[in-house]
N, C-alpha and C. Protein backbone atom coordinates (compact mmCIF):
# COMPACT_ATOMS: atom_id res chain seq x y z
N UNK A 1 -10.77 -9.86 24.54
CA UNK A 1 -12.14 -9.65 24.98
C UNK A 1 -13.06 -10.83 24.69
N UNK A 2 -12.97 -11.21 23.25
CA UNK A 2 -13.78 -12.42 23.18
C UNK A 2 -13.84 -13.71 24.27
N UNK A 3 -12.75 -13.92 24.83
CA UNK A 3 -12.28 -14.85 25.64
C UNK A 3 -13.06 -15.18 27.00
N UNK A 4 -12.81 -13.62 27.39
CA UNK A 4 -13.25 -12.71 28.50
C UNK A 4 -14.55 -12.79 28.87
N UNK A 5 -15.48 -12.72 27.59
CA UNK A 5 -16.54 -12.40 27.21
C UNK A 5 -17.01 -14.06 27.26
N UNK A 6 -16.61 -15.43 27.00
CA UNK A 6 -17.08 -16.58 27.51
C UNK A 6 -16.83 -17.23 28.44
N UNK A 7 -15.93 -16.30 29.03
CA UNK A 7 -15.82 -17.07 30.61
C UNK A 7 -16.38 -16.63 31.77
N UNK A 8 -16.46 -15.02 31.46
CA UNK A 8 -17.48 -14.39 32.49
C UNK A 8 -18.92 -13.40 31.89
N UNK A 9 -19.73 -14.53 31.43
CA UNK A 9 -21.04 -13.67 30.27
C UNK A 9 -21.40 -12.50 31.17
N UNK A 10 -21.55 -12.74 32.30
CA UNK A 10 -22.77 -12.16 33.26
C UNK A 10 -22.02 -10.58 33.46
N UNK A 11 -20.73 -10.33 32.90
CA UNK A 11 -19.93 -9.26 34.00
C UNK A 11 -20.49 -7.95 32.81
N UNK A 12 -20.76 -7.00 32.67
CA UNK A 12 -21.04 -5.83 31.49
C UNK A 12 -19.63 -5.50 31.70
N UNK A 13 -19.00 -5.10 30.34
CA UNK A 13 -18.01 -4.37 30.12
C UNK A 13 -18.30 -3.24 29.71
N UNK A 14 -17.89 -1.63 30.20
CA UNK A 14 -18.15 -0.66 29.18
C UNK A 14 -17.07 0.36 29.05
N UNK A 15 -16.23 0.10 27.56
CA UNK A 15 -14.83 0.14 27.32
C UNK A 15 -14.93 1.85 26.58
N UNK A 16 -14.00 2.73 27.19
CA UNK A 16 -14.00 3.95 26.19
C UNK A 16 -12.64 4.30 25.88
N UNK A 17 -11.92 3.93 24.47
CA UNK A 17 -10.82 4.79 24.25
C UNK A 17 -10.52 5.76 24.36
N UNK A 18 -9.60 6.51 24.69
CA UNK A 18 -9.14 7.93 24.96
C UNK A 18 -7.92 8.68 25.09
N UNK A 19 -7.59 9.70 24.34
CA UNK A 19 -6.12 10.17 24.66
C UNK A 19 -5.96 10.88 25.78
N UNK A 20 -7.38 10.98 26.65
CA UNK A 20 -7.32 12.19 27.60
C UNK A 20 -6.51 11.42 29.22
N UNK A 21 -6.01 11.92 29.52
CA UNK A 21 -5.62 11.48 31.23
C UNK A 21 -6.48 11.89 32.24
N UNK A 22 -7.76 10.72 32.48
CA UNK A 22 -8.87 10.58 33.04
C UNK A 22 -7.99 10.88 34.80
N UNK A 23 -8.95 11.24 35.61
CA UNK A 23 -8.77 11.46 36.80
C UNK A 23 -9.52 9.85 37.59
N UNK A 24 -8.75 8.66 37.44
CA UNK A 24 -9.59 7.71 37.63
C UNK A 24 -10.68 7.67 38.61
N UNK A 25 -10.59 7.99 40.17
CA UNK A 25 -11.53 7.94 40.98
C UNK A 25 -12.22 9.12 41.22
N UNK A 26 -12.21 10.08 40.77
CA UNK A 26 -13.05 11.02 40.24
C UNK A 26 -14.13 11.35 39.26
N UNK A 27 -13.36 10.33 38.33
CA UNK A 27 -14.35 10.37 37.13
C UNK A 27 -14.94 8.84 36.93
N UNK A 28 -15.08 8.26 38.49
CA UNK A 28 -15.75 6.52 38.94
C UNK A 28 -15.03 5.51 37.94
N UNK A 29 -14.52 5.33 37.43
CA UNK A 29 -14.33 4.17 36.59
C UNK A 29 -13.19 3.57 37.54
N UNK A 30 -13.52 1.93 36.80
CA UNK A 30 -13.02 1.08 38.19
C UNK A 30 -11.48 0.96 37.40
N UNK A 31 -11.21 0.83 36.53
CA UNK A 31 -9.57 0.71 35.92
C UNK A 31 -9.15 1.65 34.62
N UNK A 32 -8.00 1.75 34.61
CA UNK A 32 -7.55 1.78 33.08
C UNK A 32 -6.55 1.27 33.02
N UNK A 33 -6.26 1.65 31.19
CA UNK A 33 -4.98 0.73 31.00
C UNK A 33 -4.01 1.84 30.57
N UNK A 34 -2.50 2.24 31.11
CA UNK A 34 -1.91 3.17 30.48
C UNK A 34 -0.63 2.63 30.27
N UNK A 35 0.01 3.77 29.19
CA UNK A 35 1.12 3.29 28.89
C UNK A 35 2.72 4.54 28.90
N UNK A 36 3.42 4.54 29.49
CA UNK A 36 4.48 5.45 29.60
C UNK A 36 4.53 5.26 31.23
N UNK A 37 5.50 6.34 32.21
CA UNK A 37 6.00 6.14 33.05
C UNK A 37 4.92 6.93 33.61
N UNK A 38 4.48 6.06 34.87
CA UNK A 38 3.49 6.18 35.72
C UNK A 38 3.81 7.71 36.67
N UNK A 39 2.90 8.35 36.96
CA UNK A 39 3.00 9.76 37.97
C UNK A 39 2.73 8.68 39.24
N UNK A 40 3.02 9.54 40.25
CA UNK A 40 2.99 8.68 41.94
C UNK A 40 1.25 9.11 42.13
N UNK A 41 0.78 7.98 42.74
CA UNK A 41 -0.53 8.73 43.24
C UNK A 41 -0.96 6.94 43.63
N UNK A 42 -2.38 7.60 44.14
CA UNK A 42 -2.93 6.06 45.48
C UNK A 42 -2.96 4.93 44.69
N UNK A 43 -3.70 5.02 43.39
CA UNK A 43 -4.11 4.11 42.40
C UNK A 43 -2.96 2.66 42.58
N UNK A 44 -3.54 1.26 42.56
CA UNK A 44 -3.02 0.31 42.41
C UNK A 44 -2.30 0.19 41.13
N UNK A 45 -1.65 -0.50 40.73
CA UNK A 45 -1.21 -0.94 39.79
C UNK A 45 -0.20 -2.48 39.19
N UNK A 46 -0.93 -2.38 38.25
CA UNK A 46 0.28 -3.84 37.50
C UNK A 46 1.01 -3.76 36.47
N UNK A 47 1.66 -4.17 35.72
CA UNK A 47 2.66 -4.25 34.35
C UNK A 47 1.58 -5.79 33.39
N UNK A 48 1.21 -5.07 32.57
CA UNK A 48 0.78 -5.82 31.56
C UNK A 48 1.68 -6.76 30.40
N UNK A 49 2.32 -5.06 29.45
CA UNK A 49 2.97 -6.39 28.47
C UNK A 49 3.79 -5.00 28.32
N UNK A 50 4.80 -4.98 27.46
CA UNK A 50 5.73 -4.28 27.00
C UNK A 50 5.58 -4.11 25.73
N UNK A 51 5.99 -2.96 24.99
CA UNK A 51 5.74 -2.54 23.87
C UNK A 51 7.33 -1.18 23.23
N UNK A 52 7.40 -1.45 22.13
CA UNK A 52 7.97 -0.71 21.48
C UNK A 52 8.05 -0.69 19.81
N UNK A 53 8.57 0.31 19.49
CA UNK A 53 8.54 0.98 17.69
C UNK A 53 8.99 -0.27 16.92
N UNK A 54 8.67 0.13 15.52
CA UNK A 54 8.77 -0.75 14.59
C UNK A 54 9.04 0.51 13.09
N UNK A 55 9.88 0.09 12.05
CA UNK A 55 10.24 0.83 10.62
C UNK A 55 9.02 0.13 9.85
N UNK A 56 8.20 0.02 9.62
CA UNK A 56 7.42 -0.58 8.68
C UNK A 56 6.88 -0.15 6.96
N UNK A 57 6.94 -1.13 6.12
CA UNK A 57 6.53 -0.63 4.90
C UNK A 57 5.78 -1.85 4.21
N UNK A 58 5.12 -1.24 3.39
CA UNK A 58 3.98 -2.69 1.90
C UNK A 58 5.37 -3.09 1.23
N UNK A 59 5.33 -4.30 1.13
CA UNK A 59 6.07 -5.30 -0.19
C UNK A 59 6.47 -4.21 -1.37
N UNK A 60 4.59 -3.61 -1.65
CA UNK A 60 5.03 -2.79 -3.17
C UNK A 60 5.78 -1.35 -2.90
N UNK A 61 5.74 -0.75 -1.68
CA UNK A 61 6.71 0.12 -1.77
C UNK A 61 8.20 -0.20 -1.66
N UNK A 62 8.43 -0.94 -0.82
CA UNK A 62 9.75 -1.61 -0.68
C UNK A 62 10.45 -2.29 -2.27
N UNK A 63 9.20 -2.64 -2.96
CA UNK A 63 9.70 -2.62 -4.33
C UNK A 63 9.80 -1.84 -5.26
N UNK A 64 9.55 -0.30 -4.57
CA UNK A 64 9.44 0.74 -5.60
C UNK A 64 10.69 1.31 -5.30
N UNK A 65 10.80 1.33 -4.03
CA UNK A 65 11.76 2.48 -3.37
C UNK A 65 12.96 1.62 -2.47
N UNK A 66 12.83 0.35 -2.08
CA UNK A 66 14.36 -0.07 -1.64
C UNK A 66 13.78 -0.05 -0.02
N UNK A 67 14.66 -0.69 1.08
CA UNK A 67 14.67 -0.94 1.91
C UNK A 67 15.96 0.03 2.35
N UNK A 68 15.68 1.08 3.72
CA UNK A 68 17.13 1.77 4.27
C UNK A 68 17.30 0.66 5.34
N UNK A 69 18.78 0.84 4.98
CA UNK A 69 19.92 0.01 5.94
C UNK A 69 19.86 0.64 7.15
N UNK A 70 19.56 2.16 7.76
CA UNK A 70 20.34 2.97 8.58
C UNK A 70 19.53 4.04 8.57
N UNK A 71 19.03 4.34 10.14
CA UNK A 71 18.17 5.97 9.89
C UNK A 71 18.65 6.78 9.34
N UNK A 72 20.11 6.98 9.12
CA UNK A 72 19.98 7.95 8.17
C UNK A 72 19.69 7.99 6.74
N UNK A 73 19.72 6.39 5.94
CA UNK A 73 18.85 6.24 4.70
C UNK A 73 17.06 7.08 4.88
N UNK A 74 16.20 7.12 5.72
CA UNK A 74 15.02 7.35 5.92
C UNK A 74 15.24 8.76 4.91
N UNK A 75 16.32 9.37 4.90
CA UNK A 75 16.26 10.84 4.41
C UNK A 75 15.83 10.72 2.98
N UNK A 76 16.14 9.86 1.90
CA UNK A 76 15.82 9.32 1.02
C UNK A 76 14.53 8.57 0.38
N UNK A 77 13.37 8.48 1.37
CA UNK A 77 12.05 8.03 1.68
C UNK A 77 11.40 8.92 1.93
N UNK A 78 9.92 8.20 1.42
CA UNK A 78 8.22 8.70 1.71
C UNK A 78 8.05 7.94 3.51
N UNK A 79 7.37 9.38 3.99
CA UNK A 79 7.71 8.73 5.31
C UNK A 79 6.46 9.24 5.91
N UNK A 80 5.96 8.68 6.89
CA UNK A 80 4.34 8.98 6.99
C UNK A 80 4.82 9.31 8.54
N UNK A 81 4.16 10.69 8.92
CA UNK A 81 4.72 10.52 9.98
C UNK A 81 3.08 10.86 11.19
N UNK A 82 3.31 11.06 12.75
CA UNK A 82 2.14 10.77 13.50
C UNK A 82 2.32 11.92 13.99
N UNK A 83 0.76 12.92 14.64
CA UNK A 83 1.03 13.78 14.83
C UNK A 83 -0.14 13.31 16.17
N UNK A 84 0.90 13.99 17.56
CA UNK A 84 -0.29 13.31 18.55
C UNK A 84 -1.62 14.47 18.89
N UNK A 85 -2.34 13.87 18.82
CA UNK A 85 -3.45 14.32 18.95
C UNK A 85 -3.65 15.39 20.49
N UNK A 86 -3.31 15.23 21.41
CA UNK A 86 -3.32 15.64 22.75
C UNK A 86 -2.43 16.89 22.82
N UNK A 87 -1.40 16.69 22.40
CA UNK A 87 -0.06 17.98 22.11
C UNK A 87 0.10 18.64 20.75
N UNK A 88 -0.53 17.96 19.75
CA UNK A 88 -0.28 18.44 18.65
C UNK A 88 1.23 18.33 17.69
N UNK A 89 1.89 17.74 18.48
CA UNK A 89 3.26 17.90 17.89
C UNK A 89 3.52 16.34 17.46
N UNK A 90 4.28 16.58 15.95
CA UNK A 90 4.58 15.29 15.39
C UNK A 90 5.97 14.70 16.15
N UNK A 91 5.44 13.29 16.38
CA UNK A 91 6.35 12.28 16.93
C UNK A 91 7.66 12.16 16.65
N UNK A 92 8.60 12.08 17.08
CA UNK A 92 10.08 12.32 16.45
C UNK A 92 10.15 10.43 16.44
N UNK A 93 10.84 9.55 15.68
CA UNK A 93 11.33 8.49 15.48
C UNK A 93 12.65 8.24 16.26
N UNK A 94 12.67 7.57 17.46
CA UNK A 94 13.57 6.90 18.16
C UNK A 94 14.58 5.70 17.90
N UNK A 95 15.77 5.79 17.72
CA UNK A 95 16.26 5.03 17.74
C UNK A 95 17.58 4.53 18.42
N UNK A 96 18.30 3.56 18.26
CA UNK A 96 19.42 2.91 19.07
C UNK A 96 20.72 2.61 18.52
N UNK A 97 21.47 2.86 18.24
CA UNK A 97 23.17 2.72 17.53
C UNK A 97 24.23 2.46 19.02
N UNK A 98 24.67 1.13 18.96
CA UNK A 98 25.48 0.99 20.18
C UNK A 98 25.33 1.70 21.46
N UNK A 99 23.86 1.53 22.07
CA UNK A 99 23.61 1.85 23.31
C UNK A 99 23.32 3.56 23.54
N UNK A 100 23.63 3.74 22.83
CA UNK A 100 23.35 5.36 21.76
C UNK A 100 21.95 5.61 21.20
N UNK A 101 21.15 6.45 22.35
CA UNK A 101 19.60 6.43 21.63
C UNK A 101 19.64 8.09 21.14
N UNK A 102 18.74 8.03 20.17
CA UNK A 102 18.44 9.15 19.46
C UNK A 102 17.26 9.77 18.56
N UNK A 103 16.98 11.10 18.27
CA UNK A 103 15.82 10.95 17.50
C UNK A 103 16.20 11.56 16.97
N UNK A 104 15.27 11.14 15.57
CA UNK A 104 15.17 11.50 13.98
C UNK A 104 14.03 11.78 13.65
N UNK A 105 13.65 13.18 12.92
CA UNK A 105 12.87 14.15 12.28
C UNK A 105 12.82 13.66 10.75
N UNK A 106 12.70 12.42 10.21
CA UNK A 106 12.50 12.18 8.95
C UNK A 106 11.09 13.05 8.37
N UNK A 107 11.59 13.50 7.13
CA UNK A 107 10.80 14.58 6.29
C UNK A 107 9.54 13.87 6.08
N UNK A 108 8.45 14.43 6.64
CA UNK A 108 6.52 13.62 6.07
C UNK A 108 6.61 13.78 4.96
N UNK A 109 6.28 12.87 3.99
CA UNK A 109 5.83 12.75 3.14
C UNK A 109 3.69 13.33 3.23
N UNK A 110 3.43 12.33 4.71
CA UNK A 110 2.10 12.54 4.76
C UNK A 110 2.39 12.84 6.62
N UNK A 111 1.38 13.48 7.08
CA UNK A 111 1.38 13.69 8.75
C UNK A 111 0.01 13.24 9.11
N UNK A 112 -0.14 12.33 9.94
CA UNK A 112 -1.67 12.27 10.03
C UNK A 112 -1.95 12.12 11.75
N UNK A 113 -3.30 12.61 12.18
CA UNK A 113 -3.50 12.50 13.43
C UNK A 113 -3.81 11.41 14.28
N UNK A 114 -4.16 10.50 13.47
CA UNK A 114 -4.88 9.01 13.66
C UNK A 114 -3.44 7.83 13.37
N UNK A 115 -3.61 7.07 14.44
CA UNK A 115 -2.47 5.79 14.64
C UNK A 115 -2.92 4.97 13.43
N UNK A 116 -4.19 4.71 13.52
CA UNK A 116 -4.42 4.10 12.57
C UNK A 116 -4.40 4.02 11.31
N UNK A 117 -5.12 5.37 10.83
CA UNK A 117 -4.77 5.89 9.39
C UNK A 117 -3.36 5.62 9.33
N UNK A 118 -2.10 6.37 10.29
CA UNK A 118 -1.02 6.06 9.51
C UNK A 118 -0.44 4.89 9.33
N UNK A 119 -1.30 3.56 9.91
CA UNK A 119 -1.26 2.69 9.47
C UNK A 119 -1.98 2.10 8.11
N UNK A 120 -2.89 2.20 8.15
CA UNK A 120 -3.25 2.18 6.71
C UNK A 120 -2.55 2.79 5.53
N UNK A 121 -1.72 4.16 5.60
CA UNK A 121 -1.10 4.38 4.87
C UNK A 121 -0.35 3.69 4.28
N UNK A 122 0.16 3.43 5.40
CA UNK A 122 1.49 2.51 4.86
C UNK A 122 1.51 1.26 4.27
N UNK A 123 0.47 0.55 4.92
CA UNK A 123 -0.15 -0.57 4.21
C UNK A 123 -0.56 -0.40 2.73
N UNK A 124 -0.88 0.65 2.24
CA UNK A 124 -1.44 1.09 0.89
C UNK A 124 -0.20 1.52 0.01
N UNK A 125 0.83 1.53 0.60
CA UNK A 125 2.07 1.64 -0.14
C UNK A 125 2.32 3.01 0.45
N UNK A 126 2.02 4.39 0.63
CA UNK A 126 2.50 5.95 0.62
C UNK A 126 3.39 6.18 1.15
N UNK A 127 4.45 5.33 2.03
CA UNK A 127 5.47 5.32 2.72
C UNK A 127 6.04 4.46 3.54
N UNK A 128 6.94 4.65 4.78
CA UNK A 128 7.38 3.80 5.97
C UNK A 128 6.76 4.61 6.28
N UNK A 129 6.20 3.98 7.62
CA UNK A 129 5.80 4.61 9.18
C UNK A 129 6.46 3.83 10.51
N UNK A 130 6.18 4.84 11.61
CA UNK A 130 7.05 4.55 12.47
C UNK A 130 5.90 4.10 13.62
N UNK A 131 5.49 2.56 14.04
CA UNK A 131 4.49 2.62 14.96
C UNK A 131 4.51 1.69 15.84
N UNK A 132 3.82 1.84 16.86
CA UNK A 132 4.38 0.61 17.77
C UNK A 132 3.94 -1.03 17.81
N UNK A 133 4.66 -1.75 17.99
CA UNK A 133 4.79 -3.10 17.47
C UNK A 133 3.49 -3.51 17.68
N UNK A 134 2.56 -3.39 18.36
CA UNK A 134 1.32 -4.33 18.62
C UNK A 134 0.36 -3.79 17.71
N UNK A 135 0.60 -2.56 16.95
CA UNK A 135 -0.28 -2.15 16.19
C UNK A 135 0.09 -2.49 14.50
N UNK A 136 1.12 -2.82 14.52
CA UNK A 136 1.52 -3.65 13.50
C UNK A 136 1.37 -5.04 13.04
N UNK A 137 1.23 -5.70 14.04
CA UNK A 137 1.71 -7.34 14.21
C UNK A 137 0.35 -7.48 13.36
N UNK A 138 -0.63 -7.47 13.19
CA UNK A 138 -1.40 -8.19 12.32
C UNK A 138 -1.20 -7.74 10.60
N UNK A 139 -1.34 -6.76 10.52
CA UNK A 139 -0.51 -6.33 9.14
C UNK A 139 0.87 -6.96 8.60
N UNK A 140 1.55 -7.43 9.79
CA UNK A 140 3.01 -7.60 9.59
C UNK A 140 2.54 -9.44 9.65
N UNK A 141 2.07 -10.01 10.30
CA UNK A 141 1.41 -11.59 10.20
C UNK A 141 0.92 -12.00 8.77
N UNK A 142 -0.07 -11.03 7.87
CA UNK A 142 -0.40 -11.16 7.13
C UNK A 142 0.13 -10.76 5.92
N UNK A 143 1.65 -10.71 5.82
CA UNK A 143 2.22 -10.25 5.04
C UNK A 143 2.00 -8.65 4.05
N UNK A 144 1.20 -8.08 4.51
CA UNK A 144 0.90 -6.72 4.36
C UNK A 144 1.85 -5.55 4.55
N UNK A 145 2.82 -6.28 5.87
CA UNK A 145 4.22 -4.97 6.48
C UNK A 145 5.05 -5.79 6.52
N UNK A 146 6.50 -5.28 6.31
CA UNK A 146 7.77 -5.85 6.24
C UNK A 146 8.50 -4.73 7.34
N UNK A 147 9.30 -5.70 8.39
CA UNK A 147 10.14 -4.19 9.41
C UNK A 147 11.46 -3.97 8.81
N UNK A 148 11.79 -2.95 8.94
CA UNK A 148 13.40 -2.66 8.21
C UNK A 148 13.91 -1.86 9.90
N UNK A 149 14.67 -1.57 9.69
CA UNK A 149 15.84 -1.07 10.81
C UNK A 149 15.58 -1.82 11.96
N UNK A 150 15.18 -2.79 12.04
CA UNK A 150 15.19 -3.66 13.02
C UNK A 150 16.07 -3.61 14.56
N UNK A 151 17.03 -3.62 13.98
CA UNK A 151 18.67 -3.22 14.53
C UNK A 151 18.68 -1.96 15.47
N UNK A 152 18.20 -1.41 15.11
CA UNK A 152 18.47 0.53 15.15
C UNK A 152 16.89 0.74 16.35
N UNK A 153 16.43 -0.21 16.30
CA UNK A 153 14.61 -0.43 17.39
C UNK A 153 14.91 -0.90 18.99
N UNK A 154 14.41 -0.50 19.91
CA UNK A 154 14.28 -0.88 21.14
C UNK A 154 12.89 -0.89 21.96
N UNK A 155 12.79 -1.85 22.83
CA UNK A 155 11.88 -1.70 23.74
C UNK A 155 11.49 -0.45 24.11
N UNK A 156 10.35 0.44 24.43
CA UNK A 156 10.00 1.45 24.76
C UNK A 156 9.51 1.71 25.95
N UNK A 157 8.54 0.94 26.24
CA UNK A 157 7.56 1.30 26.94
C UNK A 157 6.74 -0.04 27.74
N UNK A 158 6.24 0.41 28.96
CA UNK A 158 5.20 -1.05 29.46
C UNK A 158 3.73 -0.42 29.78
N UNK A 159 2.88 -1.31 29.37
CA UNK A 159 1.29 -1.39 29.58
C UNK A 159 0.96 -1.56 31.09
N UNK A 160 0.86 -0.69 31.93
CA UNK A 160 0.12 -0.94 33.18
C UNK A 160 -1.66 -0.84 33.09
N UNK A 161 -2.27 -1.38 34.07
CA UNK A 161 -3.44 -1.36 34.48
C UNK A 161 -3.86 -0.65 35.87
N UNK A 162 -4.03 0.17 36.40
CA UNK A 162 -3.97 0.49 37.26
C UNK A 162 -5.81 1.01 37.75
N UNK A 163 -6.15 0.51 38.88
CA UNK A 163 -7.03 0.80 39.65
C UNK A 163 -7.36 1.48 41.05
N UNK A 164 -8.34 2.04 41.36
CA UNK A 164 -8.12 2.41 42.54
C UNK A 164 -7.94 1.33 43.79
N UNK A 165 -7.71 1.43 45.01
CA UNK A 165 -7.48 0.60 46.18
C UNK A 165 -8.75 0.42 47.00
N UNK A 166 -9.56 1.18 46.83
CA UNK A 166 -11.03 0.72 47.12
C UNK A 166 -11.84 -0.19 46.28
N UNK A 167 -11.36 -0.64 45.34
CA UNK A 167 -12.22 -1.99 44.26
C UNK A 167 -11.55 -2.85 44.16
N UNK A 168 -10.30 -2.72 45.13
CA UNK A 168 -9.21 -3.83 44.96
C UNK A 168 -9.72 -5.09 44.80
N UNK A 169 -11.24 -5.17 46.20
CA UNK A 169 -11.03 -7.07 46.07
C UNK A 169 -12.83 -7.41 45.37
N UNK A 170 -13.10 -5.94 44.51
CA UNK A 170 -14.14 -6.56 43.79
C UNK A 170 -13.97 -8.11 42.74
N UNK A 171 -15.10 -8.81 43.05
CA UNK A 171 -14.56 -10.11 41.93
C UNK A 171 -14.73 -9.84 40.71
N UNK A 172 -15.49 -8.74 39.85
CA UNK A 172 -15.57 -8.87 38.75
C UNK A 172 -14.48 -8.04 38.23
N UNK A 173 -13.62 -7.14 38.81
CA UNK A 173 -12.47 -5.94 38.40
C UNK A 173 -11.24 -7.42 38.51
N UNK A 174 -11.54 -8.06 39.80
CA UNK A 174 -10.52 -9.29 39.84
C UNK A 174 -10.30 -9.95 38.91
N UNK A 175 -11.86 -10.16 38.31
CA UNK A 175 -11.50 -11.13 37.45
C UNK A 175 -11.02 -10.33 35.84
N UNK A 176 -10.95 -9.21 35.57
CA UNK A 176 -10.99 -8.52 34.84
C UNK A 176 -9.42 -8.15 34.91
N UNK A 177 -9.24 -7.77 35.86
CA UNK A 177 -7.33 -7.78 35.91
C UNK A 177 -6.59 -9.37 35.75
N UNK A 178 -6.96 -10.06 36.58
CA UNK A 178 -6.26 -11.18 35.89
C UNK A 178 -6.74 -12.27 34.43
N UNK A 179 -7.28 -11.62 34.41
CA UNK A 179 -7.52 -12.13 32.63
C UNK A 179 -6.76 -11.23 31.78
N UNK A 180 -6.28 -9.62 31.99
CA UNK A 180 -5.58 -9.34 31.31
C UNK A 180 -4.63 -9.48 31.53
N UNK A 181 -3.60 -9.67 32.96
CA UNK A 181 -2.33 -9.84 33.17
C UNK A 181 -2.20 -11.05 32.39
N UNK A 182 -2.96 -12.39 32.49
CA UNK A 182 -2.43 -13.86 31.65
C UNK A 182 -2.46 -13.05 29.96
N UNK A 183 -3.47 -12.63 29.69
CA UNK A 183 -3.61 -12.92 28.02
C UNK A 183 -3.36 -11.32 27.31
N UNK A 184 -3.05 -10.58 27.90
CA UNK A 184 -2.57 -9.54 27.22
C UNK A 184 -1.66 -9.61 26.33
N UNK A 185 -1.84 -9.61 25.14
CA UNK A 185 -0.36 -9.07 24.01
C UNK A 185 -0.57 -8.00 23.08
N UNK A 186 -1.49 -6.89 23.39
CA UNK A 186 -1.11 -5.58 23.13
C UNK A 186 -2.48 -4.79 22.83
N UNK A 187 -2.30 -3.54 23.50
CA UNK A 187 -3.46 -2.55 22.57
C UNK A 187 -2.89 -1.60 22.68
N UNK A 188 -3.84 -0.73 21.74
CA UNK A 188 -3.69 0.64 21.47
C UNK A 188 -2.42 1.45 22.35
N UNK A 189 -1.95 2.39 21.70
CA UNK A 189 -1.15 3.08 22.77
C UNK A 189 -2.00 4.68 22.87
N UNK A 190 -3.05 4.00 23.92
CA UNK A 190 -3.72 5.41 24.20
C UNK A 190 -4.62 4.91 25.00
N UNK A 191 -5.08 5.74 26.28
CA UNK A 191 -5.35 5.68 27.51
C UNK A 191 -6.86 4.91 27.26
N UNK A 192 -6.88 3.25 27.65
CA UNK A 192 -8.16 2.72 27.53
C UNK A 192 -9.09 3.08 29.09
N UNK A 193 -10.44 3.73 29.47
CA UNK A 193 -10.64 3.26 30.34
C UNK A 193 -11.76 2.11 30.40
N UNK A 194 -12.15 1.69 31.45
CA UNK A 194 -13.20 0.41 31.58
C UNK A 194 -14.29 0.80 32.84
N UNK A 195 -15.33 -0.29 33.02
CA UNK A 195 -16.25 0.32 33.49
C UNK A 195 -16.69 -1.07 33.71
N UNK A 196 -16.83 -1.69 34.87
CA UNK A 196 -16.93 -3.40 34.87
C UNK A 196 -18.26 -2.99 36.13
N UNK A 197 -19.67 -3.51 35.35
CA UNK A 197 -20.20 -3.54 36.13
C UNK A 197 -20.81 -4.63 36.50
């Protein structure tokens, strides 16, 4: 955004996070950004960036409690787990063993509703958490998170942008989609919409 924000001063951005699945041209907004496998409908669309899970833990827990080799070590761990807000039901942990995907119900230590909090958790030492890579990478840059099962992790998911076909050749949505297709490398995994006026 900062970027965004000195190359085109004049454009208003007005950005609202959300877990809800907005009815885009119904509810006027000129884009959003989503993530999982798209439903069919008029709305344009692009592929942003790709995203998937990460094992993450603090230095000092990893020095309290050891690093697991293997999801099934997790059984042996403080494990923070995510509970989605929209469905209510906690996230099962995905993983990969020779082309072999699967999920694992590791025991919460803590359950929390917020991506973030359970990032902070973990950062504060209270466990591993299981979250997706772009919401990590600065914690994990700053030596704050260390990834373990590395191995056992796969690609998940891709970031589309999708707009309606009537604002297709506005210049400021234009310029607003291709500034994120070049410089996108990750947000939230939860339905951003925008409002480019």
């Amino acid at each position: 955004m900062p970027e965004f924000r000195q190359r085109f001063p004049d454009i208003e951005l007005d950005i609202d996070f959300s877990d809800r699945l907005v009815d885009v041209t119904q509810e006027d907004y000129d884009a959003v950004i989503r993530t999982g496998r798209l439903a069919d409908s008029q709305l344009l669309a692009r592929p942003l960036a790709q995203y998937g899970p990460v094992v993450v833990g603090s230095p000092a827990y990893f020095a309290r409690h050891g690093e697991p080799a293997t999801p099934a070590d997790l059984e042996g761990h403080a494990c923070i787990r995510y509970r989605a807000p929209a469905s209510g039901r906690v996230e099962p942990w995905r993983f990969a063993v020779d082309d072999h995907t699967f999920a694992v119900e590791p025991r919460a230590s803590l359950t929390l509703n917020d991506m973030e909090a359970v990032l902070s958790a973990c950062v504060s030492g209270l466990g591993l958490a299981y979250v997706p890579d772009y919401i990590a990478r600065g914690p994990m840059e700053g030596g704050l998170l260390r990834t373990v099962l590395g191995a056992h992790t796969h690609s998940e998911g891709t970031f589309h942008i999708l707009w309606p076909p009537n604002r297709h050749e506005a210049p400021r949505l234009r310029a607003f989609i291709d500034h994120l297709t070049s410089r996108l490398s990750g947000w939230p995994a939860r339905e951003m919409r925008f409002q480019v006026a």
